[in-house]
Protein backbone atom coordinates (compact mmCIF):
# COMPACT_ATOMS: atom_id res chain seq x y z
CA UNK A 1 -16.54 -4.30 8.18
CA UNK A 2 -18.26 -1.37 6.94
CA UNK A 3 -22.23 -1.30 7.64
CA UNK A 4 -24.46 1.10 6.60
CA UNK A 5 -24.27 3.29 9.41
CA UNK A 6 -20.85 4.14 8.78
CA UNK A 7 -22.40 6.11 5.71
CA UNK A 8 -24.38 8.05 8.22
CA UNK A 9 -21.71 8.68 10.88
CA UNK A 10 -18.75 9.23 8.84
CA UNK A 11 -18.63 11.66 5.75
CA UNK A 12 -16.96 9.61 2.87
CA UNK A 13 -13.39 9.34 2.65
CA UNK A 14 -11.03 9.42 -0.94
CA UNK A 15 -9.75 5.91 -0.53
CA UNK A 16 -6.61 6.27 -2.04
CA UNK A 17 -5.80 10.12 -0.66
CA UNK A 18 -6.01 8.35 2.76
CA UNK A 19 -4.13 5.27 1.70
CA UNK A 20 -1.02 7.62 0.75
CA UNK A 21 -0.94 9.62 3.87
CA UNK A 22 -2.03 6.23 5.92
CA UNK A 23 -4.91 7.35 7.13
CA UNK A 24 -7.83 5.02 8.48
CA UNK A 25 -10.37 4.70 5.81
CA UNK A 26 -13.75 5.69 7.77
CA UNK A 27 -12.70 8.95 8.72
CA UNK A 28 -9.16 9.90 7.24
CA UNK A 29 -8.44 11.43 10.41
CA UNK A 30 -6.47 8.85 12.58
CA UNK A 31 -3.28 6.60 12.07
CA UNK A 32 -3.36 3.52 10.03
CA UNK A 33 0.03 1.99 10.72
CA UNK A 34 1.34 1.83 14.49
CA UNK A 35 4.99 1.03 12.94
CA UNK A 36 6.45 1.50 9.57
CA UNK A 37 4.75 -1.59 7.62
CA UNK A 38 2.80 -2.65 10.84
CA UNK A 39 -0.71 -2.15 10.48
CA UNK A 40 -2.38 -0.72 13.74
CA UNK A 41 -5.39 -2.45 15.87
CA UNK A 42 -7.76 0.21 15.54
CA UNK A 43 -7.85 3.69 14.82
CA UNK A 44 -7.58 6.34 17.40
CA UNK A 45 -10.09 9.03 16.04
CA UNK A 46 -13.18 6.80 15.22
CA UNK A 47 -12.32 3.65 16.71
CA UNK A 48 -12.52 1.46 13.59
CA UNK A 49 -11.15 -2.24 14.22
CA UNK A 50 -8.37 -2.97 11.42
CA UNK A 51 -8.58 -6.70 11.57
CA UNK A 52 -10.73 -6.59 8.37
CA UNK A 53 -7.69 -5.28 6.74
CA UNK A 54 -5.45 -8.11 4.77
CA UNK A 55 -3.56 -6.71 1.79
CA UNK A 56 -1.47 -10.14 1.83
CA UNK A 57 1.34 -9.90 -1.32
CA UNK A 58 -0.93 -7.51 -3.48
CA UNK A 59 1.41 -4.34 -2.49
CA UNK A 60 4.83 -6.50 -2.78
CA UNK A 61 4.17 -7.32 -6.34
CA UNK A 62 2.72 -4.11 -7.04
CA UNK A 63 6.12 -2.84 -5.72
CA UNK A 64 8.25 -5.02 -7.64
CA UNK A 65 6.82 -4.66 -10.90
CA UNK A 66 6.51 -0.85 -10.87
CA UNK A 67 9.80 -0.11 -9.41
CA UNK A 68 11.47 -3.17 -11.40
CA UNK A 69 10.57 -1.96 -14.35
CA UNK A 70 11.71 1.50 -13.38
CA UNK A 71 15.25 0.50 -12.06
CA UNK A 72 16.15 -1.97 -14.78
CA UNK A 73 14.89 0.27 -17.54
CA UNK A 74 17.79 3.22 -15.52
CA UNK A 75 20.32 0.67 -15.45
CA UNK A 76 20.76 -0.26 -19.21
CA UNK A 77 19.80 3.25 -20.18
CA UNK A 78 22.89 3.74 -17.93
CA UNK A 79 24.93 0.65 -19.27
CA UNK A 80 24.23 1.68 -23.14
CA UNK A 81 24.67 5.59 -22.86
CA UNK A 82 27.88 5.58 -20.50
CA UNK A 83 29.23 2.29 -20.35
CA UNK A 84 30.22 2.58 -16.61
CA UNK A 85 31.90 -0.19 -14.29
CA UNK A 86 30.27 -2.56 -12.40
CA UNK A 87 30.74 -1.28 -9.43
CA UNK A 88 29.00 2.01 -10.01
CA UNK A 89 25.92 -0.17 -11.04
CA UNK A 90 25.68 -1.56 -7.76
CA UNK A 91 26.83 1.49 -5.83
CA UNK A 92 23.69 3.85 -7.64
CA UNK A 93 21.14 0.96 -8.58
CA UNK A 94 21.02 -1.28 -5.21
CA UNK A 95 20.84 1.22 -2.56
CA UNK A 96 17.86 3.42 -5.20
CA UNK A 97 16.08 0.45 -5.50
CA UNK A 98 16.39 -0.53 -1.41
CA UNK A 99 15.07 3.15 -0.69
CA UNK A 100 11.96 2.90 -3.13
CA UNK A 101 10.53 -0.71 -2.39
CA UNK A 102 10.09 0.52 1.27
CA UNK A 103 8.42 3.67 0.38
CA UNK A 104 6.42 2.54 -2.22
CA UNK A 105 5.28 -0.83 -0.10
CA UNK A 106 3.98 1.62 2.49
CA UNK A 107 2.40 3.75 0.62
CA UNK A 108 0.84 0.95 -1.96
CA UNK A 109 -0.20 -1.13 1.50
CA UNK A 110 -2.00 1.57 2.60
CA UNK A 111 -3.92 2.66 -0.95
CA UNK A 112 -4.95 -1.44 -0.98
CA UNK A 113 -6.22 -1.46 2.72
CA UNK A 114 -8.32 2.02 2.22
CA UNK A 115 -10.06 0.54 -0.96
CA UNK A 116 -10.52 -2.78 0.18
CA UNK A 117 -12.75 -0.99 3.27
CA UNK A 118 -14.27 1.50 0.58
CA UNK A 119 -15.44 -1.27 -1.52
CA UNK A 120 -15.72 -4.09 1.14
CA UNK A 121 -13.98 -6.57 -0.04
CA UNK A 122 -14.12 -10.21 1.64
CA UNK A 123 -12.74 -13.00 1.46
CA UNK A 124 -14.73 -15.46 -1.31
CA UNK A 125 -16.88 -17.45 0.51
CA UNK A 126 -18.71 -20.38 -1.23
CA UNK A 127 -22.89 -20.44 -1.10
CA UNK A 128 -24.45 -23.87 -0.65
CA UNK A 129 -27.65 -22.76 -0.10
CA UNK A 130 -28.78 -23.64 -3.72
């Protein structure tokens, strides 16, 4: 992951500026996603292998919380102010909430990925040598 002479090479990036634009986290210069959620082998600017890079369900429930919390909250402010039909619930609230989980996974997959290089994060590994 990253060593020490990544310090020396590559002036320091802000993790989570570069996780928002997806940017790769040594230099903020090249691409961190080859697709829309599909993280990318290695970057094209400075070369930097990806495979350390496992953000597993950390953005999803990030995601759902956050925009949960916002949609619901809408929907019986909605429900209690105008009373509306059913069908104008799902027509406004499933589609909103559709648009923001994929826009906010990106962007929260690629703030977790940048920080988890930033502060090198591992998985836990047990030490028997005691």
């Amino acid at each position: 992951m990253a060593g020490e002479e990544d310090k020396a090479i590559w002036a320091p990036v802000e993790p989570i500026g570069a996780g928002l634009r997806g940017r790769c986290p040594r230099c903020g210069e090249g691409r961190l996603f080859s697709g829309f959620l599909t993280l990318g082998k290695r970057c094209a600017n400075c070369k930097l292998d990806y495979s350390f890079a496992d953000a597993g369900d950390g953005p999803a429930v990030f995601v759902i919380l956050i925009i949960g919390f916002i949609v619901v909250g809408l929907a019986l402010w909605m429900e209690v102010t105008y009373n509306p039909p059913l069908w104008v619930h799902f027509i406004l609230w499933i589609p909103l909430t559709l648009v923001l989980c994929l826009v906010a996974l990106r962007l929260m997959k690629g703030v977790l990925i940048t920080l988890q290089y930033r502060n090198k994060a591992a998985q836990g590994r047990w030490d028997r040598g005691q």
